[in-house]
PDB file of N, CA and C in Angstrom:
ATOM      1  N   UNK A   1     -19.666  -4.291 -17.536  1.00  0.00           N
ATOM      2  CA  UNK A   1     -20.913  -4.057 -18.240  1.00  0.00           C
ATOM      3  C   UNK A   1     -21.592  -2.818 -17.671  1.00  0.00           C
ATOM      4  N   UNK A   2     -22.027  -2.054 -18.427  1.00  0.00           N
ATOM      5  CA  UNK A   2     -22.890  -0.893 -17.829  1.00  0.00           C
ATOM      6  C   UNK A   2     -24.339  -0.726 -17.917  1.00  0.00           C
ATOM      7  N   UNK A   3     -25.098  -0.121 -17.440  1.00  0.00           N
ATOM      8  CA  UNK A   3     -26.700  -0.615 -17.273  1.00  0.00           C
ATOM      9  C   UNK A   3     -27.093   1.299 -17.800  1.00  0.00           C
ATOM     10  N   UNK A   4     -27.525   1.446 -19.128  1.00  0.00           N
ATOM     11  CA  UNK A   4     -28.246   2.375 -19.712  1.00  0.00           C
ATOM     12  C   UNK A   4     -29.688   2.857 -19.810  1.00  0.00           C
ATOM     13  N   UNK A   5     -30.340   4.086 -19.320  1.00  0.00           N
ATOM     14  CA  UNK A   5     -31.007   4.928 -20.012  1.00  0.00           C
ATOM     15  C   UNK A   5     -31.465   5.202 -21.412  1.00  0.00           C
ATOM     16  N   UNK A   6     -32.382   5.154 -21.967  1.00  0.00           N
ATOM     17  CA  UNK A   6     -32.888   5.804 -23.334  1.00  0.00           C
ATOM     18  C   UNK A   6     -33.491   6.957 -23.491  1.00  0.00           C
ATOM     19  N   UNK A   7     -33.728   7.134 -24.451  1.00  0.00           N
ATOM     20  CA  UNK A   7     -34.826   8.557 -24.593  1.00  0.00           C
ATOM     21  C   UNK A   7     -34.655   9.450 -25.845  1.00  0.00           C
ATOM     22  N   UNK A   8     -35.800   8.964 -26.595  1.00  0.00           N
ATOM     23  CA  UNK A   8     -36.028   9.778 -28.052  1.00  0.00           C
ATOM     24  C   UNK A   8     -36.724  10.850 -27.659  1.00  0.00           C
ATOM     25  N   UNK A   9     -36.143  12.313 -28.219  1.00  0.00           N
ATOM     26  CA  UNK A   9     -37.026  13.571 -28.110  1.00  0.00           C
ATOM     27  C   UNK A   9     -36.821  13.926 -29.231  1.00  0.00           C
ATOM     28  N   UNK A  10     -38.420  13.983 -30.224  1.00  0.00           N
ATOM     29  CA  UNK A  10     -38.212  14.481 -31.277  1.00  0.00           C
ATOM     30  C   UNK A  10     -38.517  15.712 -31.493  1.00  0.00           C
ATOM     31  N   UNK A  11     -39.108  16.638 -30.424  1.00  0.00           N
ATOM     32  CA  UNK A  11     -39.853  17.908 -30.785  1.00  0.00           C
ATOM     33  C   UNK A  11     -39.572  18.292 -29.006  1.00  0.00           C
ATOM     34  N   UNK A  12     -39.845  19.764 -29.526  1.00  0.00           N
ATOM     35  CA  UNK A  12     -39.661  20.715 -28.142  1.00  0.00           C
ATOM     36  C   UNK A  12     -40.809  20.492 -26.915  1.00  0.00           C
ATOM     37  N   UNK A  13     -40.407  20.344 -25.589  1.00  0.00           N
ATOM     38  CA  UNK A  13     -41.130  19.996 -24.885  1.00  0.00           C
ATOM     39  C   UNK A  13     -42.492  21.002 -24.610  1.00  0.00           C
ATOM     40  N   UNK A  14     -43.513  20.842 -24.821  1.00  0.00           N
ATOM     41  CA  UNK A  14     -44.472  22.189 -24.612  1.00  0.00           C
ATOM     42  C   UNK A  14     -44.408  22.634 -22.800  1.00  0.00           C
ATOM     43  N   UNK A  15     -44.272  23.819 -22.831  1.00  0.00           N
ATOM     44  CA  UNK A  15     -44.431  24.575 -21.726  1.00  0.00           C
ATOM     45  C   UNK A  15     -45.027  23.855 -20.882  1.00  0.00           C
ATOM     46  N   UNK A  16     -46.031  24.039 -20.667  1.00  0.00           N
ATOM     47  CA  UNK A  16     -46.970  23.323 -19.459  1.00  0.00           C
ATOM     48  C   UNK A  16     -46.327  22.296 -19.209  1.00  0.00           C
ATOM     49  N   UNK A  17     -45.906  21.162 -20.302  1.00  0.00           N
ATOM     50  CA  UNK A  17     -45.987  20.035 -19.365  1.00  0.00           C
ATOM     51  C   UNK A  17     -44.320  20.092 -19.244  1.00  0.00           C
ATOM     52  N   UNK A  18     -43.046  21.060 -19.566  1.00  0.00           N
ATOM     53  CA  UNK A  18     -41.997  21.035 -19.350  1.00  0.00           C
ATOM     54  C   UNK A  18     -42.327  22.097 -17.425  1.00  0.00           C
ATOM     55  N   UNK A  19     -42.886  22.661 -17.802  1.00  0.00           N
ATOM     56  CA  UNK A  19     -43.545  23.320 -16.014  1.00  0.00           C
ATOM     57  C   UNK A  19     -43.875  21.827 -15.191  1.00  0.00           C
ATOM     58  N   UNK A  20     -44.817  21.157 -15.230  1.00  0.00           N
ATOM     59  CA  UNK A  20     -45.098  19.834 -14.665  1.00  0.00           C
ATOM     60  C   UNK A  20     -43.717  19.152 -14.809  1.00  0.00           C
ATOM     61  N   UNK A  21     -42.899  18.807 -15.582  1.00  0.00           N
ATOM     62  CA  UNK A  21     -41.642  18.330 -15.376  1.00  0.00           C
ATOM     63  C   UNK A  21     -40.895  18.265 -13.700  1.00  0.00           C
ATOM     64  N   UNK A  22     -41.164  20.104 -14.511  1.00  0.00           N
ATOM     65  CA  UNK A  22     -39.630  20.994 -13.508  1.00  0.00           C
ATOM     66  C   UNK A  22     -40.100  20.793 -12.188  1.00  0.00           C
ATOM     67  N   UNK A  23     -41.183  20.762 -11.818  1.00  0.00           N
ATOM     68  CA  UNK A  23     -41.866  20.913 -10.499  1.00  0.00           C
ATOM     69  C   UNK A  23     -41.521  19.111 -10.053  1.00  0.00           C
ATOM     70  N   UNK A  24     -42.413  18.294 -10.608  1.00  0.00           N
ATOM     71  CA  UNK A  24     -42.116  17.021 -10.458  1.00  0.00           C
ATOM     72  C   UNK A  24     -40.550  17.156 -10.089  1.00  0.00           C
ATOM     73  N   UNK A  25     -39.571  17.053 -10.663  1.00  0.00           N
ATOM     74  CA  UNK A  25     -38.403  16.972 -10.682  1.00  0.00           C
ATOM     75  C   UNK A  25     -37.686  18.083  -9.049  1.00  0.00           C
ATOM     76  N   UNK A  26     -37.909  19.178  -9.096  1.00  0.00           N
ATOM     77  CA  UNK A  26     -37.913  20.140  -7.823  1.00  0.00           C
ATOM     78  C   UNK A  26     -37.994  19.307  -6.616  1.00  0.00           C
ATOM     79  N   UNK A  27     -39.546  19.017  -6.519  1.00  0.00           N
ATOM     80  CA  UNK A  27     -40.288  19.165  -5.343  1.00  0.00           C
ATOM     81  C   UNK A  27     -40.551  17.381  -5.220  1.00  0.00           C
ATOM     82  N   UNK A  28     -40.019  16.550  -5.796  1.00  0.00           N
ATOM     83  CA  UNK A  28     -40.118  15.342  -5.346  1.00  0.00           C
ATOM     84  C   UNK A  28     -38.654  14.563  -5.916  1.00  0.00           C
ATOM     85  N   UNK A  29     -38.226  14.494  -6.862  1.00  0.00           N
ATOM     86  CA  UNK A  29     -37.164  13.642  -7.459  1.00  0.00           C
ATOM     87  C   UNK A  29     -35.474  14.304  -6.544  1.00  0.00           C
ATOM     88  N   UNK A  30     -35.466  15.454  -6.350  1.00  0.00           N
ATOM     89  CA  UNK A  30     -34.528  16.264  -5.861  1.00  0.00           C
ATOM     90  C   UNK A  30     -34.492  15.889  -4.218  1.00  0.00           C
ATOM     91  N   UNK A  31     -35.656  16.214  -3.427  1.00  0.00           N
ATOM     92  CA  UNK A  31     -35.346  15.781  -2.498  1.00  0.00           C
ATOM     93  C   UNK A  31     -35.209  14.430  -1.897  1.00  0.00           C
ATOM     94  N   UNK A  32     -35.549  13.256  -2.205  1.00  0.00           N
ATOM     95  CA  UNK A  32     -35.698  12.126  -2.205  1.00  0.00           C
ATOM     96  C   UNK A  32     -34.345  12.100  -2.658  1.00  0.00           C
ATOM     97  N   UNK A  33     -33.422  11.757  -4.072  1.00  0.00           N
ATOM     98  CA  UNK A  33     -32.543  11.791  -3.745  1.00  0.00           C
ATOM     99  C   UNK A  33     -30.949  12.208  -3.247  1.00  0.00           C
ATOM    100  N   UNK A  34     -31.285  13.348  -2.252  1.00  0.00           N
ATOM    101  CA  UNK A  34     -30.602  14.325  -1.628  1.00  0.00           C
ATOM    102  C   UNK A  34     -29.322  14.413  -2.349  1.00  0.00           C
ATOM    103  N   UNK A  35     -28.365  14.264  -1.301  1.00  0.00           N
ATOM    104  CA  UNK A  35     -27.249  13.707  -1.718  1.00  0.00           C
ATOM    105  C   UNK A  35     -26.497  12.919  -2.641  1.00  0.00           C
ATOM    106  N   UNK A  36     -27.412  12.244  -3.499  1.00  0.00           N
ATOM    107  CA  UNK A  36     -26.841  11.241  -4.571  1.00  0.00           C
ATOM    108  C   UNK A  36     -26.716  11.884  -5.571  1.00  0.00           C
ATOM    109  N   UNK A  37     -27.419  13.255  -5.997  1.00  0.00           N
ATOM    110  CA  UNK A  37     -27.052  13.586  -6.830  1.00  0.00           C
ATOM    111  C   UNK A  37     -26.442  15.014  -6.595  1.00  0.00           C
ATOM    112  N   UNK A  38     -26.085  15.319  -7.788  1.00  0.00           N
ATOM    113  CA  UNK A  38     -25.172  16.728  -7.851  1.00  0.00           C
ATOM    114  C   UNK A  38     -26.145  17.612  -8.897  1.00  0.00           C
ATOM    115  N   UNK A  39     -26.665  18.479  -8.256  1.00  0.00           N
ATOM    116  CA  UNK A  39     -28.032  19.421  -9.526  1.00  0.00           C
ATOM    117  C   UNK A  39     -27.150  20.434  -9.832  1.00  0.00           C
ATOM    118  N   UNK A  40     -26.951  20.818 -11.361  1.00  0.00           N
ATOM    119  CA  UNK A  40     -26.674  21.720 -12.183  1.00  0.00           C
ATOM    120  C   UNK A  40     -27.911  22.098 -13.225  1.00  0.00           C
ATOM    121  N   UNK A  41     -28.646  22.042 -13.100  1.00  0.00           N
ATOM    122  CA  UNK A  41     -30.488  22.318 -13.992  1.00  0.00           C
ATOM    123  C   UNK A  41     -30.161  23.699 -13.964  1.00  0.00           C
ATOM    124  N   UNK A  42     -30.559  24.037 -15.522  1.00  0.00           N
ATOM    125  CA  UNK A  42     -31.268  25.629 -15.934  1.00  0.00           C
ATOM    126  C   UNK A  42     -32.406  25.553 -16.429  1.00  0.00           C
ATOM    127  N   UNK A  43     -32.916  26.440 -16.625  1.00  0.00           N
ATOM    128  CA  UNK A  43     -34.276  26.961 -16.720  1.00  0.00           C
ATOM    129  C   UNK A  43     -34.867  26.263 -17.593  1.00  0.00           C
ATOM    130  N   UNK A  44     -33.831  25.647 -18.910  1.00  0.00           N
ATOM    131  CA  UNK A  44     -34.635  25.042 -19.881  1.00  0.00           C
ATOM    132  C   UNK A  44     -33.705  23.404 -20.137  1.00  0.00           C
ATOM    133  N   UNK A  45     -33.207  23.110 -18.936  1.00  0.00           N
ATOM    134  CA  UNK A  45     -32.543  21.243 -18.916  1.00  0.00           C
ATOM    135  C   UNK A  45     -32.371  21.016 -17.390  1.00  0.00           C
ATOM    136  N   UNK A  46     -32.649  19.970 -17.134  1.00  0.00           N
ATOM    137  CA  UNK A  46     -32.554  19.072 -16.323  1.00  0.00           C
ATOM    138  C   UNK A  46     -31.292  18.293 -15.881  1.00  0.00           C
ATOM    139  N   UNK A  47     -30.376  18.943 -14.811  1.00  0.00           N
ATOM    140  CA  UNK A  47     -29.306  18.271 -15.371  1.00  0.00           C
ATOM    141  C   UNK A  47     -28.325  17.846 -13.802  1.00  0.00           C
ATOM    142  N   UNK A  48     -28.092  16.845 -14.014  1.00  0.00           N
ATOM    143  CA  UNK A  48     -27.598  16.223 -12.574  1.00  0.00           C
ATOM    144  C   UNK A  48     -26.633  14.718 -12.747  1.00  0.00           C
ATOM    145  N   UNK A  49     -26.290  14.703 -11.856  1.00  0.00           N
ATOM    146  CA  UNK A  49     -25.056  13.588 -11.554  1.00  0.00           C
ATOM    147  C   UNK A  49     -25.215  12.799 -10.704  1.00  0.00           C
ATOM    148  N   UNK A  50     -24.630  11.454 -10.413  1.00  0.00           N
ATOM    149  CA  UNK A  50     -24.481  11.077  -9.497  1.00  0.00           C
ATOM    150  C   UNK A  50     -23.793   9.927  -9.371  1.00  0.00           C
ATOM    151  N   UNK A  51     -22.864   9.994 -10.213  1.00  0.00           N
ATOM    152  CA  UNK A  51     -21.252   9.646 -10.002  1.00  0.00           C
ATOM    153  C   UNK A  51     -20.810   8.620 -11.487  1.00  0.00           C
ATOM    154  N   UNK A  52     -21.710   8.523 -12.274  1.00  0.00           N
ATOM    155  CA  UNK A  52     -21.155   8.405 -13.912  1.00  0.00           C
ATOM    156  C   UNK A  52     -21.414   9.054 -14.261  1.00  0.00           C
ATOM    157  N   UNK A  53     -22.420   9.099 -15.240  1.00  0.00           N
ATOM    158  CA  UNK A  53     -22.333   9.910 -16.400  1.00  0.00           C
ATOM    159  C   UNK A  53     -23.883  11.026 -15.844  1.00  0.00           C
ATOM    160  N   UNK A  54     -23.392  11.939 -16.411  1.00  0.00           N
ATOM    161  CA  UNK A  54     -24.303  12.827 -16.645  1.00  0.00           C
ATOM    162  C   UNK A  54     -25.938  12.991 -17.050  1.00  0.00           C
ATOM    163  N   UNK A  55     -26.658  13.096 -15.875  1.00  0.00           N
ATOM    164  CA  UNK A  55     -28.213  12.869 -16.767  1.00  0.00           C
ATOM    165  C   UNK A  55     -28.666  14.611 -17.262  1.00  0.00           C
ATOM    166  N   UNK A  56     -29.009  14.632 -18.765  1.00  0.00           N
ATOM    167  CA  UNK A  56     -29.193  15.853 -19.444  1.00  0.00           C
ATOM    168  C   UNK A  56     -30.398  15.668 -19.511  1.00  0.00           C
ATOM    169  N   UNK A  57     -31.637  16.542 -19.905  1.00  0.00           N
ATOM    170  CA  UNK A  57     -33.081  16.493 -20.266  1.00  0.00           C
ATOM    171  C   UNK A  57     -32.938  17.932 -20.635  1.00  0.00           C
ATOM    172  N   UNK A  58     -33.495  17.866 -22.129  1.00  0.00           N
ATOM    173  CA  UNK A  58     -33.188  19.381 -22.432  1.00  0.00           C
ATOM    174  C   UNK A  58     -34.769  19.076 -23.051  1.00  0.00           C
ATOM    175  N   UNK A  59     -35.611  21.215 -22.690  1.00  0.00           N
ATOM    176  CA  UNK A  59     -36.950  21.367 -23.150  1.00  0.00           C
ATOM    177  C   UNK A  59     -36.866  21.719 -24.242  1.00  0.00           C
ATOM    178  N   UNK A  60     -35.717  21.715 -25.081  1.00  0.00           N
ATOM    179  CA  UNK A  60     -35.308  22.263 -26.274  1.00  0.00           C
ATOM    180  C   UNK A  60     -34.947  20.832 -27.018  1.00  0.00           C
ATOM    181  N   UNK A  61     -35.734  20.186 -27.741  1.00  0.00           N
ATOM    182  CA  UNK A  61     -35.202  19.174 -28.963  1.00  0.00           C
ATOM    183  C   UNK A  61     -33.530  19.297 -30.014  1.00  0.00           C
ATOM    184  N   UNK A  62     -32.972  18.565 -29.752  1.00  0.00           N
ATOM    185  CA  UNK A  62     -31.642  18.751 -30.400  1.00  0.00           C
ATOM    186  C   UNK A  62     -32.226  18.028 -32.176  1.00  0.00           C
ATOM    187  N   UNK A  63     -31.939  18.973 -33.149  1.00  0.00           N
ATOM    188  CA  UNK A  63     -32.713  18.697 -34.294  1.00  0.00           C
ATOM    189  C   UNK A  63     -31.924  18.796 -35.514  1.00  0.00           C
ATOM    190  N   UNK A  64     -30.074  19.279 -35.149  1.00  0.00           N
ATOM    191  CA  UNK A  64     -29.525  19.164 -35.789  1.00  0.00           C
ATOM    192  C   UNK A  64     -28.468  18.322 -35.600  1.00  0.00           C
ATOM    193  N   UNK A  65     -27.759  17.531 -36.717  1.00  0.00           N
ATOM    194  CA  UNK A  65     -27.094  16.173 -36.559  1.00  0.00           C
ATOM    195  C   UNK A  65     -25.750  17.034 -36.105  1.00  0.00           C
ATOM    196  N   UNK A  66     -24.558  16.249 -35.195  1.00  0.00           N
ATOM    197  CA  UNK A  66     -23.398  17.026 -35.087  1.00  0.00           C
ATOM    198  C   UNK A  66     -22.459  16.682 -36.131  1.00  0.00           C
ATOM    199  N   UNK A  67     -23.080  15.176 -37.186  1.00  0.00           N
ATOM    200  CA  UNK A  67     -22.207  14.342 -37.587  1.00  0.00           C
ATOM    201  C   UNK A  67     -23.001  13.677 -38.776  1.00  0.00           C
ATOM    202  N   UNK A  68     -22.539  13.161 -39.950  1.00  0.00           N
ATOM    203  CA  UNK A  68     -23.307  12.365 -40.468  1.00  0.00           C
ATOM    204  C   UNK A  68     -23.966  11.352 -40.409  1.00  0.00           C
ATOM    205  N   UNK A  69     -25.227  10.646 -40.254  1.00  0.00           N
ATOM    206  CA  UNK A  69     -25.572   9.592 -40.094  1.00  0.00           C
ATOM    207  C   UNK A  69     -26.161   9.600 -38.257  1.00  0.00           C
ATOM    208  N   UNK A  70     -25.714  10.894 -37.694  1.00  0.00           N
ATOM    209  CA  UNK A  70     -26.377  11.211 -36.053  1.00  0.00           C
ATOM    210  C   UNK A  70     -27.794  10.647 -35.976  1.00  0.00           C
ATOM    211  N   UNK A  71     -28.329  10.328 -35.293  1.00  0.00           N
ATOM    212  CA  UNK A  71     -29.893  10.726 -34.660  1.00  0.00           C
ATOM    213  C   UNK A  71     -29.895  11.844 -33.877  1.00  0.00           C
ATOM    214  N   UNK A  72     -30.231  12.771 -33.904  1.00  0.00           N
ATOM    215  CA  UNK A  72     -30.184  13.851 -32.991  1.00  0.00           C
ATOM    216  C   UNK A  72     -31.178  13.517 -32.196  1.00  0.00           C
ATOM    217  N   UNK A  73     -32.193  12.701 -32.037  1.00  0.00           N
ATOM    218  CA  UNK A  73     -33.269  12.434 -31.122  1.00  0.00           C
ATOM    219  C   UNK A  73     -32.803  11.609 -30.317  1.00  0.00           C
ATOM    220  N   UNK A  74     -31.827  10.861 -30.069  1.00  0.00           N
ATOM    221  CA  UNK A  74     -31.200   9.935 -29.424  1.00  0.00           C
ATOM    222  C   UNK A  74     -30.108  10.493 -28.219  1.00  0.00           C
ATOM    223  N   UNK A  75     -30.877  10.397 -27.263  1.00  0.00           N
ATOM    224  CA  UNK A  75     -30.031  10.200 -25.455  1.00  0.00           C
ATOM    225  C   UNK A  75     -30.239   9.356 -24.860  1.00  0.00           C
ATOM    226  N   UNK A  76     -29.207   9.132 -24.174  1.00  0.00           N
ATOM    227  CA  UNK A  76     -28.572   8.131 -22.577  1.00  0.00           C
ATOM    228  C   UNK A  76     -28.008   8.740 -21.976  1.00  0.00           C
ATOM    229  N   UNK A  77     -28.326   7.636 -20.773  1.00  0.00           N
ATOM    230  CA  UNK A  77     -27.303   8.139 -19.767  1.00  0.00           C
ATOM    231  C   UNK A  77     -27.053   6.905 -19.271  1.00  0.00           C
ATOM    232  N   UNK A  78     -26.029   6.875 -18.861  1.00  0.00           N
ATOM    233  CA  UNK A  78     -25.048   5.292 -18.244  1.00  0.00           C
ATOM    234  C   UNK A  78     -25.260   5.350 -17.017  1.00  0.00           C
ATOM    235  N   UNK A  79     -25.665   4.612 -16.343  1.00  0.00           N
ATOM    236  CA  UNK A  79     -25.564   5.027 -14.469  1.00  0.00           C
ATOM    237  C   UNK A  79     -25.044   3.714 -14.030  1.00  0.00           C
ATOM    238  N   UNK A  80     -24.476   2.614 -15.232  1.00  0.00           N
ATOM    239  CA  UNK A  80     -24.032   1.728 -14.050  1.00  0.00           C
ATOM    240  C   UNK A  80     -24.625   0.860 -12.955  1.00  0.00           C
ATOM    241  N   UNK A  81     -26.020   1.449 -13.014  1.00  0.00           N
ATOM    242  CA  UNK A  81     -27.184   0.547 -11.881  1.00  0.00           C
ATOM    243  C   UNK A  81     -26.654   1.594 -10.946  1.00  0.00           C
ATOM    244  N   UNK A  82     -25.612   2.915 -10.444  1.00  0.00           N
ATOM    245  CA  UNK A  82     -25.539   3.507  -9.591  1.00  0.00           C
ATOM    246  C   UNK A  82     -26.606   3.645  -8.686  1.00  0.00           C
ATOM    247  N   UNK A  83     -27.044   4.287  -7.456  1.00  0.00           N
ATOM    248  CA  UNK A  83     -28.203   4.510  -6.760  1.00  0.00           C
ATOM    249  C   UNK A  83     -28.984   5.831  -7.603  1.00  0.00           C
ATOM    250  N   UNK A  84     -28.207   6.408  -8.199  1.00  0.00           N
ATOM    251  CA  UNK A  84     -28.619   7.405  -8.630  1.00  0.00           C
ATOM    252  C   UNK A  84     -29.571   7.052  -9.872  1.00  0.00           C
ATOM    253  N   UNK A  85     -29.468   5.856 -10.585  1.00  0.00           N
ATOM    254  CA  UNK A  85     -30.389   4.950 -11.536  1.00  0.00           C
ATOM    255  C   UNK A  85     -31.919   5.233 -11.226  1.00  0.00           C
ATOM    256  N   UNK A  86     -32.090   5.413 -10.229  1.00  0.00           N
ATOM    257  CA  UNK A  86     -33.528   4.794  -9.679  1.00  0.00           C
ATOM    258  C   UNK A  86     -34.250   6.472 -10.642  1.00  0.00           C
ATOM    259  N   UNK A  87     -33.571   7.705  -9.777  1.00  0.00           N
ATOM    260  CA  UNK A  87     -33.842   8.838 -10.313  1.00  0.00           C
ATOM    261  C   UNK A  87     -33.941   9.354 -11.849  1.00  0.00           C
ATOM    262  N   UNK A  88     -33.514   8.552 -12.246  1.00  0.00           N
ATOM    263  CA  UNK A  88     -33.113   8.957 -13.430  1.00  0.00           C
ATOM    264  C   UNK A  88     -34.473   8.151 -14.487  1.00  0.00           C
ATOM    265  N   UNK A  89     -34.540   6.864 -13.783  1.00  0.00           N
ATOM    266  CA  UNK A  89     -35.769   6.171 -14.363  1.00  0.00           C
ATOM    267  C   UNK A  89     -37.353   6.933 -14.019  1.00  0.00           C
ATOM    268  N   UNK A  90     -36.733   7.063 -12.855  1.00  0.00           N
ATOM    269  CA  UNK A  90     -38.239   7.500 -12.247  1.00  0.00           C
ATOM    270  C   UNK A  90     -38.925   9.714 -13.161  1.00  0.00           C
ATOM    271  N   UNK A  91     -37.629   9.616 -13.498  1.00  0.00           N
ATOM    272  CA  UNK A  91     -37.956  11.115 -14.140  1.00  0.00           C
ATOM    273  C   UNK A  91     -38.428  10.577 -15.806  1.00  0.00           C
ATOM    274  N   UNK A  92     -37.412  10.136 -16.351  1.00  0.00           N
ATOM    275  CA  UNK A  92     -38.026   9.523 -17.573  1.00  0.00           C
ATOM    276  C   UNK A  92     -39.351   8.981 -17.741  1.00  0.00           C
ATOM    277  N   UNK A  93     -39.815   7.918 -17.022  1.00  0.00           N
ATOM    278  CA  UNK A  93     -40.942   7.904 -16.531  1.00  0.00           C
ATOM    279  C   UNK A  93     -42.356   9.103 -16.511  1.00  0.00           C
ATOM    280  N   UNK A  94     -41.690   9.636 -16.029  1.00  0.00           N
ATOM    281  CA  UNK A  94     -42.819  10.732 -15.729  1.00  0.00           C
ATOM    282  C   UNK A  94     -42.415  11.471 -16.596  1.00  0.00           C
ATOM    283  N   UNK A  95     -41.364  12.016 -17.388  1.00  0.00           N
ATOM    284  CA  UNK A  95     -41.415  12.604 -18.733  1.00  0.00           C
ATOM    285  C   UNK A  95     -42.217  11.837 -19.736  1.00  0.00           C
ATOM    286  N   UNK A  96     -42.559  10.527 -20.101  1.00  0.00           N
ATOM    287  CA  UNK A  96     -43.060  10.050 -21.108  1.00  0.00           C
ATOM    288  C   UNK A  96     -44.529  10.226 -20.610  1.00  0.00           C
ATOM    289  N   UNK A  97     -44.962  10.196 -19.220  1.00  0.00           N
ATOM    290  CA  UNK A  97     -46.252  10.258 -19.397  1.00  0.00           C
ATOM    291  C   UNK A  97     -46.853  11.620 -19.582  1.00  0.00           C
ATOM    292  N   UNK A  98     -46.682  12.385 -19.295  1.00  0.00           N
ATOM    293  CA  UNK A  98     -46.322  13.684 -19.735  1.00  0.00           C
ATOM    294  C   UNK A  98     -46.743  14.895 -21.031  1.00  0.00           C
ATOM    295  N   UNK A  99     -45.101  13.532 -21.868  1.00  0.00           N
ATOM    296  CA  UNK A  99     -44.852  13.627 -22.735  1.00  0.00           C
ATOM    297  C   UNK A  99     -44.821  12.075 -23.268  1.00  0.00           C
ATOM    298  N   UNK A 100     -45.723  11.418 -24.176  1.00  0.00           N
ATOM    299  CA  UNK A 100     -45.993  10.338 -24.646  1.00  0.00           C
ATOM    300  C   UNK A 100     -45.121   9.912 -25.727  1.00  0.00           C
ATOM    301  N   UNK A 101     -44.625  11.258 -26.961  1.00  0.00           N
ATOM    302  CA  UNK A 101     -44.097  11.135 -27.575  1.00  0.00           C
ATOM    303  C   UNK A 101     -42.266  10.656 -27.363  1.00  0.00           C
ATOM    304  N   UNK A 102     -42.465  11.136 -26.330  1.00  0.00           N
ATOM    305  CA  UNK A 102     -41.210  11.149 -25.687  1.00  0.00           C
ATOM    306  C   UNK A 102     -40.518   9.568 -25.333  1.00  0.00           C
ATOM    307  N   UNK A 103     -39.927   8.545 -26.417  1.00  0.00           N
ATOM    308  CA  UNK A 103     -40.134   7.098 -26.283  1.00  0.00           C
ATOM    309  C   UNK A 103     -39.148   6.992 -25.629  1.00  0.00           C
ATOM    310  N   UNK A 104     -39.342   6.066 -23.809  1.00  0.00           N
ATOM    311  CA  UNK A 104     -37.856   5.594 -23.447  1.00  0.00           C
ATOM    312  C   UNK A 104     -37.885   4.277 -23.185  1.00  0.00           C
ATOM    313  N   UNK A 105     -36.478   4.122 -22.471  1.00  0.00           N
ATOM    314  CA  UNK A 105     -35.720   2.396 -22.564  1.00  0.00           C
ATOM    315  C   UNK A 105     -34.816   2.158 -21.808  1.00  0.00           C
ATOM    316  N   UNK A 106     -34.618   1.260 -21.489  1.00  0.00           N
ATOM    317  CA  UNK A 106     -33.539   1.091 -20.353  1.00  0.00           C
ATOM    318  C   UNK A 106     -33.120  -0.311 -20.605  1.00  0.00           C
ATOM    319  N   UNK A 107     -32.070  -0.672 -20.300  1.00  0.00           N
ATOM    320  CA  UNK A 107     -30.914  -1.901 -20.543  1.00  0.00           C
ATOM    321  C   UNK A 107     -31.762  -3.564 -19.731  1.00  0.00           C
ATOM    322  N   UNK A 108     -32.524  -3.103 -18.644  1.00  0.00           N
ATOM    323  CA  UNK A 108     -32.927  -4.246 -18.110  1.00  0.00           C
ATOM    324  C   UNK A 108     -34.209  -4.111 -18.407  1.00  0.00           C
TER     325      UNK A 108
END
């Protein structure tokens, strides 16, 4: 069984509070969990590992379907309950407050 992430983004993250993100994310989520994760982040996504699946956060809304019947507003990330879970909640988190519109969810 695997333990999932949610997260509807329907619109582009506004500046400021994608700045409040990046910093949040920098200067507290990064070091806290050092080692557990693996940071690959550019300027405009959020993007790190820590030993399933891939956590993406893009300041750019994905708005076109790849497929028929897609949600393009629709991401996860699988972590398995990994340690790396905690991070991943705790950023979502603070993306929705943030960003309100921004609706998330998680498996438990």
């Amino acid at each position: 069984m695997g333990y999932t992430n949610y997260w509807k983004q329907y619109q582009n993250v506004p500046d400021k509070a994608w700045k409040s993100i990046k910093k949040e994310y920098e200067e507290y989520i990064k070091p806290v969990a050092g080692n557990l994760i693996e940071d690959r982040s550019t300027e405009n996504e959020i993007i790190f590992d820590g030993g399933c699946e891939t956590f993406v956060l893009s300041k750019i809304a994905k708005i076109k379907p790849d497929y028929k019947g897609q949600d393009p507003s629709f991401n996860f990330c699988k972590t398995r309950a990994a340690k790396y879970d905690l991070a991943v909640w705790y950023l979502l988190t603070f993306v929705n407050k943030v960003c309100p519109d921004i609706e998330i969810s998680r498996d438990r």
